[in-house]
Protein backbone atom coordinates (compact mmCIF):
# COMPACT_ATOMS: atom_id res chain seq x y z
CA UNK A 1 28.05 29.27 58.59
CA UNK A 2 27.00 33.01 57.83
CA UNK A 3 24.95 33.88 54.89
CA UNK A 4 24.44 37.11 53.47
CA UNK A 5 20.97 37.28 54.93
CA UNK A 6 20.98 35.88 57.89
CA UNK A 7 18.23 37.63 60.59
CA UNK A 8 16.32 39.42 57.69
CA UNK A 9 12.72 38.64 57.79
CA UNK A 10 11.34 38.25 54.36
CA UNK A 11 7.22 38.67 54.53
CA UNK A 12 6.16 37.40 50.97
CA UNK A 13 2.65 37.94 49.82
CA UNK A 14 3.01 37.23 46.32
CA UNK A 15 2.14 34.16 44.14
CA UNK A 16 2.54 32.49 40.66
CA UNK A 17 6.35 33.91 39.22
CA UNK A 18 8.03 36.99 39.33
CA UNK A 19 7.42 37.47 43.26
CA UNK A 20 8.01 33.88 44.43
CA UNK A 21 11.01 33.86 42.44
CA UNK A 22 12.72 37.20 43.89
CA UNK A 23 11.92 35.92 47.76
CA UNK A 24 13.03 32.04 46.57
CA UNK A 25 16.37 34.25 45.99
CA UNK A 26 16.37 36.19 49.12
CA UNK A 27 15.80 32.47 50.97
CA UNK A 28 19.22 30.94 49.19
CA UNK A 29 21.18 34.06 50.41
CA UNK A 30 19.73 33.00 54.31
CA UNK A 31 16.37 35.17 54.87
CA UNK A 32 14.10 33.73 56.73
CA UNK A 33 11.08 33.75 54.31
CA UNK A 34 7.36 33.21 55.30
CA UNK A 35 4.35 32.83 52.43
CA UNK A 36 1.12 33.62 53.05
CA UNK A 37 -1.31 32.05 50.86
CA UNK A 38 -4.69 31.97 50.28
CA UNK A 39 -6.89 28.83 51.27
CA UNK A 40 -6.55 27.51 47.66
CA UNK A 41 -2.77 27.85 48.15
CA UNK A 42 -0.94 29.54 45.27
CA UNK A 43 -2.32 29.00 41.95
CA UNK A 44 1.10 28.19 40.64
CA UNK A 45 0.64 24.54 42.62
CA UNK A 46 -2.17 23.20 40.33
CA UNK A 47 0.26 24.61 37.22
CA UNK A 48 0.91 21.20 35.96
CA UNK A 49 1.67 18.56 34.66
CA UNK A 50 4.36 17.61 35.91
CA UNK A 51 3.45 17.29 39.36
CA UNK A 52 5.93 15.88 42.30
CA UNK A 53 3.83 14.43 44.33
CA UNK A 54 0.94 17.15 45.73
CA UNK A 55 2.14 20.15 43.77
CA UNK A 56 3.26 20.76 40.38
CA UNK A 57 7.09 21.21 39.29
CA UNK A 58 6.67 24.97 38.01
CA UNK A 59 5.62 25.90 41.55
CA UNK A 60 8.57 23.98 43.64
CA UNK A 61 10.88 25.52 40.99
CA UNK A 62 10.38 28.79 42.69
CA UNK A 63 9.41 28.20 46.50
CA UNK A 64 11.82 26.71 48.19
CA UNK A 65 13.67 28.17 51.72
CA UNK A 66 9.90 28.70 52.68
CA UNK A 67 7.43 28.57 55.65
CA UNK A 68 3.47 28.60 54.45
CA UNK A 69 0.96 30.27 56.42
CA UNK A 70 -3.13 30.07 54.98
CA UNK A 71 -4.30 33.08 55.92
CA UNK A 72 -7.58 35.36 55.32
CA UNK A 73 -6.51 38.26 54.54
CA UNK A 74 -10.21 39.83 54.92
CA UNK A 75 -10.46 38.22 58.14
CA UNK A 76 -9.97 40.84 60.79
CA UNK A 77 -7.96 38.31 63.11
CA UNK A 78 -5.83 36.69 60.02
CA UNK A 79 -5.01 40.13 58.88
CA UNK A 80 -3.95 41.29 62.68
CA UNK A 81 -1.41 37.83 62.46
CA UNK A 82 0.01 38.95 59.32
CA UNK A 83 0.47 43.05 60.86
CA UNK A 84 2.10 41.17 63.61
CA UNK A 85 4.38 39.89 60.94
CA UNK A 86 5.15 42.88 59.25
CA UNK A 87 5.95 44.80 62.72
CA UNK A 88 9.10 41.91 62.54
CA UNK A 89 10.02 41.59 59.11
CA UNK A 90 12.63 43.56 56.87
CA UNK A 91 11.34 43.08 53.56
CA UNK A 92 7.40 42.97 52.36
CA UNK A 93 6.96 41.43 48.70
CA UNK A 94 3.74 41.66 47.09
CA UNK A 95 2.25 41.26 43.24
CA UNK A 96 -1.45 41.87 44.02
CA UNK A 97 -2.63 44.23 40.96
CA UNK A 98 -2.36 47.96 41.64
CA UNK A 99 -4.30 49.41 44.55
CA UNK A 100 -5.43 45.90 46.03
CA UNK A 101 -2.57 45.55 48.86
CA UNK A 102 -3.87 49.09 50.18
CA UNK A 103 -7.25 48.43 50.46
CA UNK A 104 -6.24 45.11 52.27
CA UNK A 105 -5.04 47.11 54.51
CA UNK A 106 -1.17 45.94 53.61
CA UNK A 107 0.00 48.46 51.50
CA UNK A 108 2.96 50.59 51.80
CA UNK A 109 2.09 54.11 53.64
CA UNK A 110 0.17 51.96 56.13
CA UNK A 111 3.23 49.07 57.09
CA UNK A 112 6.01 51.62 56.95
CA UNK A 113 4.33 53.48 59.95
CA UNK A 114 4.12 49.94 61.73
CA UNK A 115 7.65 48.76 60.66
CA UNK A 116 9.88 51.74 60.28
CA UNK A 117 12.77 51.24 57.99
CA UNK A 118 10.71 49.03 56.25
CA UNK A 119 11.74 47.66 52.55
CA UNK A 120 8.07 46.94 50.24
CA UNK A 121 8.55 45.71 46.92
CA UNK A 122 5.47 45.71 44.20
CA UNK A 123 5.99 43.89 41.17
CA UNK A 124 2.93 44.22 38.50
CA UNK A 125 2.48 44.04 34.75
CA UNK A 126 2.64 47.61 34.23
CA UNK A 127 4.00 49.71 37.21
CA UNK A 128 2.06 51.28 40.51
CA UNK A 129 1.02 53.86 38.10
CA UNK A 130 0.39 55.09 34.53
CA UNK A 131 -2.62 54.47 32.24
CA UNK A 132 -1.66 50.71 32.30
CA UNK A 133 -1.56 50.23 35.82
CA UNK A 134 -4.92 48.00 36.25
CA UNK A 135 -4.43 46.20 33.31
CA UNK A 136 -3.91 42.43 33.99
CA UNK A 137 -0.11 42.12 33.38
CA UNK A 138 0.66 38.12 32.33
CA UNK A 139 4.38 37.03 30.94
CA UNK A 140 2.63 36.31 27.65
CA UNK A 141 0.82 39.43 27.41
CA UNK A 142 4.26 41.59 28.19
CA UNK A 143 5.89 39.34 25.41
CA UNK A 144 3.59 40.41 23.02
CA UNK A 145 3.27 44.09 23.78
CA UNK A 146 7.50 44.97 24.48
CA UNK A 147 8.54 43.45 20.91
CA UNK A 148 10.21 40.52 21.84
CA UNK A 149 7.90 38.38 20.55
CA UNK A 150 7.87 40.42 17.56
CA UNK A 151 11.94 40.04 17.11
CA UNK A 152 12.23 36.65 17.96
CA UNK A 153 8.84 35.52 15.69
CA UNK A 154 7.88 33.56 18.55
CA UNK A 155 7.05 33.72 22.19
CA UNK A 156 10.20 33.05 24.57
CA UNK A 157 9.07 29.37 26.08
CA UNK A 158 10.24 30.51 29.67
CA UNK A 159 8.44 33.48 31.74
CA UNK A 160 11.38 35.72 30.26
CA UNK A 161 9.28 39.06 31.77
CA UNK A 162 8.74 37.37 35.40
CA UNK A 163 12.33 35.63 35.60
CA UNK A 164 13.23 39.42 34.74
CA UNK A 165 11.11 41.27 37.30
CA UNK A 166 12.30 38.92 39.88
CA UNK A 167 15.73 39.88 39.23
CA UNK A 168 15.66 43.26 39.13
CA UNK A 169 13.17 43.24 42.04
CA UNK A 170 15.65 41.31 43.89
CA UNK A 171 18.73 44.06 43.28
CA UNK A 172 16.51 46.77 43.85
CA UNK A 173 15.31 45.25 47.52
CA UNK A 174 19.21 44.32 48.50
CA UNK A 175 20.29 48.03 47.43
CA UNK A 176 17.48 49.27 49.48
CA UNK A 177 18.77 46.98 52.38
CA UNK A 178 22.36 48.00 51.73
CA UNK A 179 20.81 51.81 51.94
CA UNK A 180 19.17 50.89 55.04
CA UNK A 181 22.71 49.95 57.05
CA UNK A 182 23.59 53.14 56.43
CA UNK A 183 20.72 55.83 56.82
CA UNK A 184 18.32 53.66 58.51
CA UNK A 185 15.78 54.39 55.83
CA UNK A 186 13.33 51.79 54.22
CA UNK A 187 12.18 52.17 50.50
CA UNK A 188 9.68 51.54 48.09
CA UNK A 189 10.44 49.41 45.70
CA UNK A 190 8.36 49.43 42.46
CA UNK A 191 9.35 46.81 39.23
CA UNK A 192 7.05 46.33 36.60
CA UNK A 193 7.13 43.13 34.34
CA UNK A 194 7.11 45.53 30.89
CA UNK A 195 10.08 47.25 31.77
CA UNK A 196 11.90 44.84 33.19
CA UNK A 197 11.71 43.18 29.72
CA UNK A 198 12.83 45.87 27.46
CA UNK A 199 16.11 46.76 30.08
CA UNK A 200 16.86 42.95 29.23
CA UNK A 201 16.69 43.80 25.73
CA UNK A 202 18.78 46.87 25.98
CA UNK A 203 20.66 45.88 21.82
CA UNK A 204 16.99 46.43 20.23
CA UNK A 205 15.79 49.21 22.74
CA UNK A 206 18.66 51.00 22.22
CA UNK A 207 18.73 50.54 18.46
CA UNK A 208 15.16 52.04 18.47
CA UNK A 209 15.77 54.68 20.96
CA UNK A 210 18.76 56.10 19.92
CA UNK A 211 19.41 55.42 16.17
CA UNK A 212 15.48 55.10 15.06
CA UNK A 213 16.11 51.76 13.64
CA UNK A 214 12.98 49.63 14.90
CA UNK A 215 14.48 46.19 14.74
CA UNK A 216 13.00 43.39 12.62
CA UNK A 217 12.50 40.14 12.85
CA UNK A 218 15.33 37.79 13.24
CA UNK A 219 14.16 34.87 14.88
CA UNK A 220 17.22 32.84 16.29
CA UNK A 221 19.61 35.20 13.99
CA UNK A 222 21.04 38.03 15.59
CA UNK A 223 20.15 41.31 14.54
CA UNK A 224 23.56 42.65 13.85
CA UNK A 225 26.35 39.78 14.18
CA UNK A 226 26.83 37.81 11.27
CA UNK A 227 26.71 34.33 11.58
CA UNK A 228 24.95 34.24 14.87
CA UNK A 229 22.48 31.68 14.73
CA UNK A 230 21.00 28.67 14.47
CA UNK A 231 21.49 25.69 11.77
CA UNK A 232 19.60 23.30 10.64
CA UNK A 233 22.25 20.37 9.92
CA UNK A 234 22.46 16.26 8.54
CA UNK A 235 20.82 15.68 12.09
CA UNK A 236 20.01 18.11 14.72
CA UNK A 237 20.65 21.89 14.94
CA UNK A 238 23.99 23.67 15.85
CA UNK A 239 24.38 27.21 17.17
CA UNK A 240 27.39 29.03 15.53
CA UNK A 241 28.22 32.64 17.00
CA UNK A 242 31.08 34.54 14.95
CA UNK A 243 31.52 37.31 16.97
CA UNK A 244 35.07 39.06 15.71
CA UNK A 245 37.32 38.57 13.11
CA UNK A 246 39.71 36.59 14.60
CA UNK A 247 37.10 34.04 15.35
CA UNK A 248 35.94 34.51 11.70
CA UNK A 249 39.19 33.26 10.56
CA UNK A 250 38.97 30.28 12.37
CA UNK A 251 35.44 29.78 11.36
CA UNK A 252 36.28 29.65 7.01
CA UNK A 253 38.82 27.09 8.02
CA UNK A 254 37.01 24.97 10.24
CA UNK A 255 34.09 25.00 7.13
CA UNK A 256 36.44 24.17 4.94
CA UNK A 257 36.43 27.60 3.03
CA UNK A 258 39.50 29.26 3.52
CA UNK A 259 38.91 31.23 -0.08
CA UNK A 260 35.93 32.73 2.31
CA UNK A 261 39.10 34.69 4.40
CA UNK A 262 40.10 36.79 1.09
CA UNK A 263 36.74 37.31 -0.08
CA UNK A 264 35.70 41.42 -0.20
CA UNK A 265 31.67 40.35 0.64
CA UNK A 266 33.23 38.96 4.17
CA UNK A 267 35.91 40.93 5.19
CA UNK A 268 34.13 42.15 8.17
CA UNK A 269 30.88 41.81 10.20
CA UNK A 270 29.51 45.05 8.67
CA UNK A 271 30.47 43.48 5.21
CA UNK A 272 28.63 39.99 6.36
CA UNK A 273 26.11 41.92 7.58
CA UNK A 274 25.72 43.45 3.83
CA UNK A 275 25.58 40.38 2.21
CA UNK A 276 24.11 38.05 4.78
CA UNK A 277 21.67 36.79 2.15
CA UNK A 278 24.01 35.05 -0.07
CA UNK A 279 26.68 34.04 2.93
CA UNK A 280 23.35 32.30 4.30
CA UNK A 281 22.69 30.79 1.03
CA UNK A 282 26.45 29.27 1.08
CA UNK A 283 26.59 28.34 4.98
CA UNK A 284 23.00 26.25 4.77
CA UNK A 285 24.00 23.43 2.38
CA UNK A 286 27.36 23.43 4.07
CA UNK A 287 25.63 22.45 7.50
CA UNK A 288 23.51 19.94 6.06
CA UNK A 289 26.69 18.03 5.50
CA UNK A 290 27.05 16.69 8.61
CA UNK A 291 24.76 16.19 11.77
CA UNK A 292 25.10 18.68 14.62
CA UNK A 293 27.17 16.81 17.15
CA UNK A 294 30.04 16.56 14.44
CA UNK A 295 29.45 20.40 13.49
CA UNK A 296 29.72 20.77 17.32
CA UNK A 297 33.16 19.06 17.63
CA UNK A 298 34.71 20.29 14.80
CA UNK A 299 33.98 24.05 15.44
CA UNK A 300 35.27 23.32 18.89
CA UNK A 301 38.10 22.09 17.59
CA UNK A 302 38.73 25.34 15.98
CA UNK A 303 37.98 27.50 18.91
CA UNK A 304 34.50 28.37 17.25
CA UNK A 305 31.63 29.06 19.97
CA UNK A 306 29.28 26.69 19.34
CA UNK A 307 26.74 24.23 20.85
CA UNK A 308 24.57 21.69 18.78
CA UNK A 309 21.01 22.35 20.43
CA UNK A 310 19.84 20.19 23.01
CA UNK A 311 16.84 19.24 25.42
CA UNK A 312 16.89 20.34 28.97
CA UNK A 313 17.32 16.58 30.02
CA UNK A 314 20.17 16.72 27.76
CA UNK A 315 21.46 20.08 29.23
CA UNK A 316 21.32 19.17 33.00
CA UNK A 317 23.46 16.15 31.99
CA UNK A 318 26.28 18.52 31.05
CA UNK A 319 30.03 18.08 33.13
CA UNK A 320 29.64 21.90 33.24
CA UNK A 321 26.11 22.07 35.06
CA UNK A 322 27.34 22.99 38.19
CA UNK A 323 24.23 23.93 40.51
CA UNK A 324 21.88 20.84 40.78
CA UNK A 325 21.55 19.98 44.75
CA UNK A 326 19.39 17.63 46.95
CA UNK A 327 17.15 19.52 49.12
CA UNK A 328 16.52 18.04 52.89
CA UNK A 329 13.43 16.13 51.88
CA UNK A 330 14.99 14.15 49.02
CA UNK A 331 13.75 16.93 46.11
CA UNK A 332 16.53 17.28 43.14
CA UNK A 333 16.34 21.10 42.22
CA UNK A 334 18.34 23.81 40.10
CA UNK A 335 20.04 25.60 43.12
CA UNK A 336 21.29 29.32 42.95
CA UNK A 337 23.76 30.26 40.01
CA UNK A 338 25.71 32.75 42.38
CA UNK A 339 28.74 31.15 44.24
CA UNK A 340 30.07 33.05 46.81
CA UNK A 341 32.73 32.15 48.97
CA UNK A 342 31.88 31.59 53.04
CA UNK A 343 28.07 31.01 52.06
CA UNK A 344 27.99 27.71 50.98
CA UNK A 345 24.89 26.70 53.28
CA UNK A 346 22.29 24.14 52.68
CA UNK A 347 19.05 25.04 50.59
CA UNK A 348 15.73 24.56 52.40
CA UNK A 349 12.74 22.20 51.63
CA UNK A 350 9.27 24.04 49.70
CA UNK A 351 6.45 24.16 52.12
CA UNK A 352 3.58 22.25 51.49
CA UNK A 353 0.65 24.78 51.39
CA UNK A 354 -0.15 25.98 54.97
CA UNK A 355 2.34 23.81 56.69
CA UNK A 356 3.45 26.17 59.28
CA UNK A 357 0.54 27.75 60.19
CA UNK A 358 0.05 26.97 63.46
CA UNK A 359 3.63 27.09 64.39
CA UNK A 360 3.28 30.36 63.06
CA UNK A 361 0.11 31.37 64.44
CA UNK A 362 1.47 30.47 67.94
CA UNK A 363 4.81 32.85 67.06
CA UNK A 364 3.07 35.78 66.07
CA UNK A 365 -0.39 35.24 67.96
CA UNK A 366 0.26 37.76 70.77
């Protein structure tokens, strides 16, 4: 069967998140994707526990549809292997800080004048330049610095600014491969961690951006829908999100409130939004009526989004989890979101570190 991909040649040089993640992508949509690592393999193997047998779950999560090559890169001869790579491949991906891929000898202006039409992502904390640009850029440290932590008066307990990176590093590189079909032209493709966090959070960039409103925080409340949030309850939590009137309606009924439906204070979200203190101070007791499972059915029952809060184990047991698949060497992983109709392939296995090396020395050797 055709995928998307199939013949592009995905070089990936990166390690740890936000690169492994975009060319893990590329690799579900049918590129052919080879790692090189360094001898101590990519540091996100050790990133355990858990481990599945040698290397930890965090770095599976994001490498499979892989071959492994350990390679010098300050070896003259390993370095000459991977520039015999490059002259094949479509795509280069790389997350080395600023500068470092050029003095390897890897960076852009040199490969694009060995691979014409060439497509080189860099994905780094803080962009390829700027006064930031050598500053260390870690998901934790981006949390911190774009507000997010700020807003959400905690840190996000996924990679939030790598998962985004990788995303928009992974549109930007099919564009440029889309732009490529028809001009024949590679690109340079430069995504930064920082502001691939604040797109994501367009409602409080744009709140302080265009009205001057720098947003506060609102931990699992929403800034400016009211109730959107998170309640404690008899047993559990439940996540309520009244998004329009209509739904608001159903909401005072299902809370057994209908008085709520007349009352001036409610009549709409900017009112609730007015008076969200005392609506709060009515909802809370309510909630603690009943545990979060029955909140959960009886909102449902009233067409109320809702969803008590659960555990990932408890997620992934779900009817409506859809994407969990068996790769080729018995691994159980979260496969690709995106369904798309005549690519329904198989996903391939992670590599274990270096395990095509020599198949791939003997490819490339010369």
């Amino acid at each position: 069967m055709t995928r998307p991909l199939d013949g592009v040649f995905v070089l990936d040089l990166s390690r740890a998140v936000a690169g492994p993640l975009c060319t893990m992508l590329l690799g579900d949509l049918g590129a052919r994707v080879v790692k090189i690592e360094e001898a101590g393999g990519d540091e996100a193997r050790s990133w355990g526990p858990p481990f599945a047998g040698e290397d930890s779950t965090y770095f599976l999560g994001l490498n499979r549809n892989k071959e492994s090559a350990v390679l010098d890169l300050k070896s003259a001869a390993d370095l000459e292997l991977a520039l015999r790579m490059v002259a094949r491949a479509d795509v280069v991906i790389e997350n080395f800080r600023p500068g470092v891929a050029a003095r390897l000898g890897l960076g852009y202006e040199a490969l694009r004048g060995l691979r014409p039409g060439l497509v080189y992502g860099s994905v780094s904390g803080f962009g390829q330049d700027g006064a930031d640009r050598d500053r260390p850029g870690y998901d934790l440290i981006v949390q911190a610095m774009s507000g997010l932590m700020y807003t959400s008066s905690a840190k996000v307990s996924v990679p939030v600014a790598d998962v985004m990176a990788a995303m928009f590093m992974q549109q930007g590189v099919l564009a440029a491969l889309l732009r490529r079909e028809k001009t024949g032209e590679g690109a340079y493709v430069d995504v930064s961690l920082l502001d691939s966090l604040l797109a994501a959070m367009s409602p409080l960039t744009s709140s302080a951006l265009m009205a001057g409103i720098d947003p506060r925080p609102a931990g699992a409340a929403h800034a400016s829908i009211v109730p959107y949030q998170v309640f404690e309850c008899l047993a559990g939590k439940v996540a309520v999100a009244v998004t329009n009137e209509r739904i608001w309606g159903r909401f005072c009924g299902a809370m057994g409130r209908e008085d709520w439906r007349a009352d001036g204070r409610y009549g709409s979200n900017i009112l609730r939004n007015s008076n969200r203190v005392v609506l709060l101070a009515e909802l809370e007791p309510l909630f603690l009526t009943r545990t979060a499972l029955e909140w959960e059915d009886a909102l449902r029952g009233a067409e109320v989004p809702c969803a008590a809060v659960r555990t990932v184990g408890e997620a992934l047991a779900l009817p409506a989890v859809r994407s969990i698949v068996t790769l080729d060497d018995g691994l159980r992983v979260f496969g690709n979101p995106v369904r798309m109709s005549g690519h329904e392939g198989p996903l391939g296995a992670v590599p274990k570190r270096g395990e095509q090396t020599e198949l791939l020395r003997r490819e490339f050797g010369g």
